[in-house]
Structure formats: C-alpha cells, structure tokens
N, C-alpha and C. Protein backbone atom coordinates (compact mmCIF):
# COMPACT_ATOMS: atom_id res chain seq x y z
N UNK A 1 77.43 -161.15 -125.51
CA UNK A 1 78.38 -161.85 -124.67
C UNK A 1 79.77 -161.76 -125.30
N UNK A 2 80.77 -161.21 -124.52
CA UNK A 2 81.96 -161.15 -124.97
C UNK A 2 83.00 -162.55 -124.98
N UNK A 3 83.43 -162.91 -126.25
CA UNK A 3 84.48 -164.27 -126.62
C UNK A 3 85.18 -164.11 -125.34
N UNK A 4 85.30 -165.36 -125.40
CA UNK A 4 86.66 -166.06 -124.17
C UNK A 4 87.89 -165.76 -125.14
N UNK A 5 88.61 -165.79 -123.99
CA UNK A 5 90.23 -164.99 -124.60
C UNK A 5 90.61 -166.19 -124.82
N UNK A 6 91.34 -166.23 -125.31
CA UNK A 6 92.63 -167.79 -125.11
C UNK A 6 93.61 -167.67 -123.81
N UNK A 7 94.52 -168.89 -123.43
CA UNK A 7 95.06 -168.77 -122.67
C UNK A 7 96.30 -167.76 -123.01
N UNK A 8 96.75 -167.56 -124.35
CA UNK A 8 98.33 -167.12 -124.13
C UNK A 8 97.60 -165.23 -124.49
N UNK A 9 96.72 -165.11 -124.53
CA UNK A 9 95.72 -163.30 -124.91
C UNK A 9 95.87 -162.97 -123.19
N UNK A 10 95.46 -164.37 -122.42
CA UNK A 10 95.17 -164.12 -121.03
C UNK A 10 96.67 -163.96 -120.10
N UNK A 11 97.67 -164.81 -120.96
CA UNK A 11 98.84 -164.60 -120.41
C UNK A 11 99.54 -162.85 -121.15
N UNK A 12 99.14 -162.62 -121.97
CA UNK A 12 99.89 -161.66 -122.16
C UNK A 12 99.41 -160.21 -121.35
N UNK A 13 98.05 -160.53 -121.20
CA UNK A 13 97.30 -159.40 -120.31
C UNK A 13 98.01 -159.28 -118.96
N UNK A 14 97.71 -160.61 -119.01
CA UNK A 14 98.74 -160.23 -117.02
C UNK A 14 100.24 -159.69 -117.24
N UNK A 15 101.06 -160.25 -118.24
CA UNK A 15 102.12 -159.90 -118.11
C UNK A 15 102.25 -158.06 -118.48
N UNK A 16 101.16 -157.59 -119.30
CA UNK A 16 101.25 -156.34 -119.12
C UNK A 16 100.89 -155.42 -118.26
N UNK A 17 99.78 -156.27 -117.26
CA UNK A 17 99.26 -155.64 -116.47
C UNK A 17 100.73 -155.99 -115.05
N UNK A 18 101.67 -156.20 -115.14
CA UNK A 18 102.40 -156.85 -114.05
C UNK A 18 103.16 -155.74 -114.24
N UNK A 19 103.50 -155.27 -116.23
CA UNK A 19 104.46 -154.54 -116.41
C UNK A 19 104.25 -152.70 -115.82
N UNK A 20 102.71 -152.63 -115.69
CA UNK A 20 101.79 -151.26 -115.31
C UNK A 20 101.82 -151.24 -113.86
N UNK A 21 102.75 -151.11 -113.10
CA UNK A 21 102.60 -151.03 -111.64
C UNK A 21 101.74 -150.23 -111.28
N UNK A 22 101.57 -148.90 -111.48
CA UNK A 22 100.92 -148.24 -110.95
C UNK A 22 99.48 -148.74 -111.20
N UNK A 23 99.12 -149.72 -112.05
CA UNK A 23 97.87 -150.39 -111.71
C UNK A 23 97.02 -150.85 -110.92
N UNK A 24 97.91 -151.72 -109.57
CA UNK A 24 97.84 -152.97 -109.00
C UNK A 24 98.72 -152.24 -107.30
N UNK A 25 99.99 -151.70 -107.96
CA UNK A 25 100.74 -151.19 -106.39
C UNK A 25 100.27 -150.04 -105.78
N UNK A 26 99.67 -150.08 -104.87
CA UNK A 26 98.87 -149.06 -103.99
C UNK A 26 100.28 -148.38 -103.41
N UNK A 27 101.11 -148.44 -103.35
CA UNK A 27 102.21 -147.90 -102.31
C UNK A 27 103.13 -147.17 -103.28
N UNK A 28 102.91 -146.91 -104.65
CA UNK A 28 103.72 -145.84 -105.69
C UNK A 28 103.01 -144.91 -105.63
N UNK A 29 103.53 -143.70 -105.52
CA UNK A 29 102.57 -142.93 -105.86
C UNK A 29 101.76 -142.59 -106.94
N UNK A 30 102.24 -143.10 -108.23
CA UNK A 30 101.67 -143.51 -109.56
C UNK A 30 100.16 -143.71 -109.81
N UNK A 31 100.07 -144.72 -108.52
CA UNK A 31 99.08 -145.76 -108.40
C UNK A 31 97.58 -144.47 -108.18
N UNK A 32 97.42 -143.48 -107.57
CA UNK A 32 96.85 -142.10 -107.13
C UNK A 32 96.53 -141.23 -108.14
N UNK A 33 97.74 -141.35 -109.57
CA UNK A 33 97.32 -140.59 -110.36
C UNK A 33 96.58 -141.08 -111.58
N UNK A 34 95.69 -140.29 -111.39
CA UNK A 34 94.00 -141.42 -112.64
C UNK A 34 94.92 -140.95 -114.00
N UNK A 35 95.25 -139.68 -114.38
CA UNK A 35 96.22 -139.26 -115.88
C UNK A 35 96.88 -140.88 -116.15
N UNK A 36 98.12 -141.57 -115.27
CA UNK A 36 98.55 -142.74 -115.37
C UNK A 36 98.26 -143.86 -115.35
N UNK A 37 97.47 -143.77 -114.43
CA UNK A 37 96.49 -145.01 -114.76
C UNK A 37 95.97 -145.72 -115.66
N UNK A 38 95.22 -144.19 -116.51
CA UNK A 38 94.67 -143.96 -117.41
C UNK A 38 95.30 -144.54 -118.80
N UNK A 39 96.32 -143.79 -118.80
CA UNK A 39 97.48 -143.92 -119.80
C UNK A 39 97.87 -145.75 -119.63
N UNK A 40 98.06 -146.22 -118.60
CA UNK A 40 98.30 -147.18 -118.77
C UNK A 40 97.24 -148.41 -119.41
N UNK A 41 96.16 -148.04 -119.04
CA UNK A 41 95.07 -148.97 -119.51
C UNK A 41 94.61 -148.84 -121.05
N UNK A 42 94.76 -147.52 -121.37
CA UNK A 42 95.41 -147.47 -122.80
C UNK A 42 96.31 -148.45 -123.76
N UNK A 43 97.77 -147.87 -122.66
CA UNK A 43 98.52 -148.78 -123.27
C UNK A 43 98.35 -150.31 -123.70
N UNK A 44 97.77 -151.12 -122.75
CA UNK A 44 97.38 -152.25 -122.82
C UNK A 44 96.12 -152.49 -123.57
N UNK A 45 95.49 -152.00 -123.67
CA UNK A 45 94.45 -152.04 -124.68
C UNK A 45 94.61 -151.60 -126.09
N UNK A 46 95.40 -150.45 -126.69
CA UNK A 46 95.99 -150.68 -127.96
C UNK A 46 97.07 -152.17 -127.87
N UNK A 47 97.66 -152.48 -126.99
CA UNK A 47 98.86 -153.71 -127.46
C UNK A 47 97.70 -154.58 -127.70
N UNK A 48 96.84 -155.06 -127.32
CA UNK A 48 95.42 -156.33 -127.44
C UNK A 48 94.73 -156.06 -128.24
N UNK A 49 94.68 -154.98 -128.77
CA UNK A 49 93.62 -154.54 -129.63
C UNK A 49 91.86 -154.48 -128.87
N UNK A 50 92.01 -154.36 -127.65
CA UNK A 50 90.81 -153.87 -127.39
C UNK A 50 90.18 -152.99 -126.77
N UNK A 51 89.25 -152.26 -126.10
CA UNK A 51 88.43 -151.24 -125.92
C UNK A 51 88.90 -151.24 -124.25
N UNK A 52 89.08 -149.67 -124.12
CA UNK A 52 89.45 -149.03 -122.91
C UNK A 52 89.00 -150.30 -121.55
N UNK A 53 87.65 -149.71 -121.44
CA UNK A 53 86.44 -150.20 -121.21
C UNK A 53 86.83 -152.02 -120.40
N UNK A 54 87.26 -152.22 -121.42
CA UNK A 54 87.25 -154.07 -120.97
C UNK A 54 88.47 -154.24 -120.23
N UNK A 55 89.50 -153.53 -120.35
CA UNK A 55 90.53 -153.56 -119.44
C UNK A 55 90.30 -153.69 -117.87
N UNK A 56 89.55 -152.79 -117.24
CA UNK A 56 89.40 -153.11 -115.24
C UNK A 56 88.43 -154.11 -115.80
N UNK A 57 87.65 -154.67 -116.55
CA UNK A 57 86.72 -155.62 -116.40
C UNK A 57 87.30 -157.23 -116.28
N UNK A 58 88.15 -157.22 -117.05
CA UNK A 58 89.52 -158.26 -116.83
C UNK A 58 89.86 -158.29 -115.71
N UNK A 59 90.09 -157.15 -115.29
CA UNK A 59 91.72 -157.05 -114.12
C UNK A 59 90.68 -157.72 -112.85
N UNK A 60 89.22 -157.14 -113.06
CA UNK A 60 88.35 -157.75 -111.94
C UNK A 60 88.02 -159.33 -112.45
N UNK A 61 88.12 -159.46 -113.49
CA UNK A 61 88.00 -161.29 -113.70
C UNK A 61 88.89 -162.00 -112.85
N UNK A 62 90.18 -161.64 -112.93
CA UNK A 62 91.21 -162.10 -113.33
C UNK A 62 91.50 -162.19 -111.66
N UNK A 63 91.51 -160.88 -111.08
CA UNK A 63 91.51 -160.96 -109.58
C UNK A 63 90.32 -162.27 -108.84
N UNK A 64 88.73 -161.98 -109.43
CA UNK A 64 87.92 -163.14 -108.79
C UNK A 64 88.62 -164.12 -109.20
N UNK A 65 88.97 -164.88 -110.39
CA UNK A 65 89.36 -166.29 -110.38
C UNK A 65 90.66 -166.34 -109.84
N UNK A 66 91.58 -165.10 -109.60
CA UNK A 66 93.12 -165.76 -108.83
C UNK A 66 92.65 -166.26 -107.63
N UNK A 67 91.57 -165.80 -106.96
CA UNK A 67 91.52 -165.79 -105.38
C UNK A 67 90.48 -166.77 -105.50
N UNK A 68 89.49 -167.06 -106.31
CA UNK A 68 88.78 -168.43 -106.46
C UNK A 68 90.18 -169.81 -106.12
N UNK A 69 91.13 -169.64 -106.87
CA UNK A 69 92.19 -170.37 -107.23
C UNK A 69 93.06 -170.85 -105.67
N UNK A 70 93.34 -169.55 -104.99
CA UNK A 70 93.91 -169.54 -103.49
C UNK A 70 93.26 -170.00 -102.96
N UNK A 71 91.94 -170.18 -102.72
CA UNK A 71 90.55 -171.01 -101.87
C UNK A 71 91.00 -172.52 -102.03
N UNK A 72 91.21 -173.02 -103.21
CA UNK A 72 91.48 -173.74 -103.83
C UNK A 72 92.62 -174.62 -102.95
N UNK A 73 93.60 -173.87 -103.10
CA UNK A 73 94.67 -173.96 -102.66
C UNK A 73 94.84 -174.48 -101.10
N UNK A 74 94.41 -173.02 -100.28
CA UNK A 74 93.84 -173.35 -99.09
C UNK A 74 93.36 -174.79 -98.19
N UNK A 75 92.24 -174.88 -99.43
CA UNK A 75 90.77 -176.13 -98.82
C UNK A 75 91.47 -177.26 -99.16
N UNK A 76 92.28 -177.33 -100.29
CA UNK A 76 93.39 -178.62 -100.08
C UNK A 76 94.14 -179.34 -98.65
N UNK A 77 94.80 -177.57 -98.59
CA UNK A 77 95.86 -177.90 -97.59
C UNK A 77 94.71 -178.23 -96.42
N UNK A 78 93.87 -177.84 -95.84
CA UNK A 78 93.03 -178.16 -94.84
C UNK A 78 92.42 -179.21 -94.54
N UNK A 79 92.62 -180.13 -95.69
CA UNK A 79 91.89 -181.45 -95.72
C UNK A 79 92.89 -182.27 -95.09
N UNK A 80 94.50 -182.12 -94.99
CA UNK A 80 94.70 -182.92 -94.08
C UNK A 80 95.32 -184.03 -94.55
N UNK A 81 95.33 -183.82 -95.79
CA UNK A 81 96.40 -184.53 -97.04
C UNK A 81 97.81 -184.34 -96.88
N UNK A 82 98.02 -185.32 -97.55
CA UNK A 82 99.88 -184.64 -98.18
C UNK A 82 100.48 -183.55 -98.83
N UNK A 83 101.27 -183.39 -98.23
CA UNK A 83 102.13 -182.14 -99.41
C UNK A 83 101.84 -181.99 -101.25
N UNK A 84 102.07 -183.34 -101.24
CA UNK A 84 101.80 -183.86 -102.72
C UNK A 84 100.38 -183.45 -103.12
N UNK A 85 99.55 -183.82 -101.87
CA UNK A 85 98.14 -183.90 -102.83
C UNK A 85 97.81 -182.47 -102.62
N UNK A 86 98.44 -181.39 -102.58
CA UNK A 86 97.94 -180.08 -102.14
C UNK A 86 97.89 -179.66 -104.14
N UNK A 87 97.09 -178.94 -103.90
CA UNK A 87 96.00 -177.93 -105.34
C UNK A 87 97.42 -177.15 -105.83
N UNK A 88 97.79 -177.51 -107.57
CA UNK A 88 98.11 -176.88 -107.79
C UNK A 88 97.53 -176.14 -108.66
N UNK A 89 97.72 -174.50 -109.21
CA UNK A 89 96.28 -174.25 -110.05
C UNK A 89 97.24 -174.75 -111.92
N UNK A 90 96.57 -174.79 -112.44
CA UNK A 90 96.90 -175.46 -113.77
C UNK A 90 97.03 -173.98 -114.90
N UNK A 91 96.61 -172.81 -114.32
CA UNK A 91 96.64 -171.45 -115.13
C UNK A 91 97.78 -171.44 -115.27
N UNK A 92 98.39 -170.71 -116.72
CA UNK A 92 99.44 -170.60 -116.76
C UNK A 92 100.25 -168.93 -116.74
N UNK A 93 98.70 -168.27 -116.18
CA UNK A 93 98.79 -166.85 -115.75
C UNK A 93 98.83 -166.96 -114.59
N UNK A 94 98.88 -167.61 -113.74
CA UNK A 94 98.37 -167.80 -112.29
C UNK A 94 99.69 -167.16 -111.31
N UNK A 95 101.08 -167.49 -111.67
CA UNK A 95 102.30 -167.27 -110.46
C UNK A 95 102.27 -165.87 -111.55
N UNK A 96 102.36 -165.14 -112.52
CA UNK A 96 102.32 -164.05 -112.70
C UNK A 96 101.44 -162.98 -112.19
N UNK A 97 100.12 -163.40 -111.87
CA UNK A 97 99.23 -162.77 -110.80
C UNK A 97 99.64 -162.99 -109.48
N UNK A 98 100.14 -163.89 -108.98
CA UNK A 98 100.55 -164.45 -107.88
C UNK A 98 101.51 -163.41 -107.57
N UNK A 99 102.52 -163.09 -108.31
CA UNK A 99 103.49 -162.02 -107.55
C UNK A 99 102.88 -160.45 -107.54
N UNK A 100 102.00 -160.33 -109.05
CA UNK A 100 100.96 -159.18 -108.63
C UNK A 100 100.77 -159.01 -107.11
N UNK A 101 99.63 -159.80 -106.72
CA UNK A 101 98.98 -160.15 -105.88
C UNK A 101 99.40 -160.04 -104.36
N UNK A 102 100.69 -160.72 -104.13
CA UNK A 102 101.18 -160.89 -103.08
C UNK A 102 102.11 -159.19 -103.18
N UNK A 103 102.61 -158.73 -104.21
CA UNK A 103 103.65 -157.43 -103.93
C UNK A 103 102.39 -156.31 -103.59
N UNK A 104 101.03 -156.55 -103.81
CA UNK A 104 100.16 -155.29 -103.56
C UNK A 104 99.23 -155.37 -102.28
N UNK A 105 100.10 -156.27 -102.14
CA UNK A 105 99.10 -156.25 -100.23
C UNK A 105 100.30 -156.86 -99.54
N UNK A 106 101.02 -156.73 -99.22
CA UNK A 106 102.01 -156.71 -98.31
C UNK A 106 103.27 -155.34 -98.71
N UNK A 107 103.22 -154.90 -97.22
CA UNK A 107 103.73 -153.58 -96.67
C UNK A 107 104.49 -153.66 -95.49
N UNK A 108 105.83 -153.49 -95.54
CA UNK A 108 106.51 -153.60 -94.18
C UNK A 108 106.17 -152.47 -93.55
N UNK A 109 106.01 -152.82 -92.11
CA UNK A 109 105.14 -152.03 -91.13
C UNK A 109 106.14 -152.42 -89.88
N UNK A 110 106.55 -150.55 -89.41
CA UNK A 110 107.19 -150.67 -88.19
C UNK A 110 106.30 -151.17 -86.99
N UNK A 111 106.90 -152.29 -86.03
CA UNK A 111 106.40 -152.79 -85.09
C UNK A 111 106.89 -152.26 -84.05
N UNK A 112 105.88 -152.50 -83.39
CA UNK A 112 106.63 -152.11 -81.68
C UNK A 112 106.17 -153.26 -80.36
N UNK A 113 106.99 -152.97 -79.49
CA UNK A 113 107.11 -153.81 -79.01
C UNK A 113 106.32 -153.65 -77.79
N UNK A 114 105.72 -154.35 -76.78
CA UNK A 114 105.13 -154.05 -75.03
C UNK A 114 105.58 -154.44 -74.60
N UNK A 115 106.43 -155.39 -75.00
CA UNK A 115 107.53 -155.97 -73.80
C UNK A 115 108.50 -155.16 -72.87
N UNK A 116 108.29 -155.39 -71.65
CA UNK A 116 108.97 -153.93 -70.77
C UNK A 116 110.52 -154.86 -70.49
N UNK A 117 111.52 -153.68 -70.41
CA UNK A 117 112.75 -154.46 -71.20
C UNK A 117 113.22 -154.20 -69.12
N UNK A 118 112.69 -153.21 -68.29
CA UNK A 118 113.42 -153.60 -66.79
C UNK A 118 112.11 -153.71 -66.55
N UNK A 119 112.31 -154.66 -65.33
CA UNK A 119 111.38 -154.18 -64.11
C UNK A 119 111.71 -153.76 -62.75
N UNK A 120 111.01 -153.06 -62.30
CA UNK A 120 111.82 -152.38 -60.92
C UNK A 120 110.44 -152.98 -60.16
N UNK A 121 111.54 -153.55 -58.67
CA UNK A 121 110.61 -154.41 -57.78
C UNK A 121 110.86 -153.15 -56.50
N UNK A 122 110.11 -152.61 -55.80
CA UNK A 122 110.60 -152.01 -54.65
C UNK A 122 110.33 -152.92 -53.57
C-alpha cells in the first residue's frame, strides 16, 4: 500500500500538473503528442521524487476526489439551504484543480441559430 502524501506534496502535484498543459488540455495540440506527455510526467516525477508510473495514478485520484468534491457541492446547493450553508471543499488543492478542470472541458463552440429572421405571408 502506497503512503498518503501530505497536503502541501498534494498541493505541489497539482500545481505542476496545472503547470503541464498538455496533460489535462485536450484542445493544444501538445495534449496528442505521447513524446510530451511523456516528458512531462517525467518532469513531475523527478521534481517529487517519484516513479513514472504513479503520476496518471494521482492525476486519476485526484480527478475522482475533485468531482467526489463538486457532488458535494452540488447536493448542498439542492437541499434548499442558504447561500451560506452551501459546501465549501476544505482541500487546499481543490480551486487549483478547479481551474484545471473547468479550462479542459469547456470549448467555445460556434452556434447557430433557427430562428427565421423574415417571414413571407402570401
């Protein structure tokens, strides 16, 4: 069984993994090339001192408990409470995944419209 990190091992992971775009941003082209990828998960694993290997095993921790955390968040607001009493998460990696998170799934996307702009009555 592998040791629990500490919180500031866990903060520094995200902040490097925030710093590795092509990790996380599907919309670089970076993100496509495994050479960089590669290289990057490296990188972060010599700065921690640990094994290739445990790096996506994190990034998948780290993703289940952010979105454990948003549920969280969510089932608050749904209960129908106050502003006040809404979930805040107490991680202190959490708004650093948070902007992860939110910059790798949102994509501005041209819209169009059906709204017919004349109508002709004969």
């Amino acid at each position: 069984m592998a040791n629990r990190w500490s919180e500031e091992t866990t903060l520094k992971f995200v902040q490097l993994y925030r710093e590795h775009e092509n990790l996380w941003n599907m919309f670089i082209p970076e993100y496509r090339n495994r050479d960089a990828r590669s290289s990057s998960m490296e990188a972060i694993a010599s700065e921690l001192n640990i094994t290739i290997k445990e790096v996506p095993k994190k990034i998948k921790a780290l993703r289940s408990t952010y979105y454990l955390e948003l549920a969280k968040i969510e089932k608050s607001k749904a209960s129908g409470s106050g502003t006040n009493l809404v979930y805040k998460p107490l991680l202190p990696w959490f708004d650093d995944m948070n902007h992860i998170m939110k910059t790798a799934t949102v994509k501005e996307k041209q819209t169009y419209s059906n709204f017919v702009s004349k109508i002709i009555i004969y």
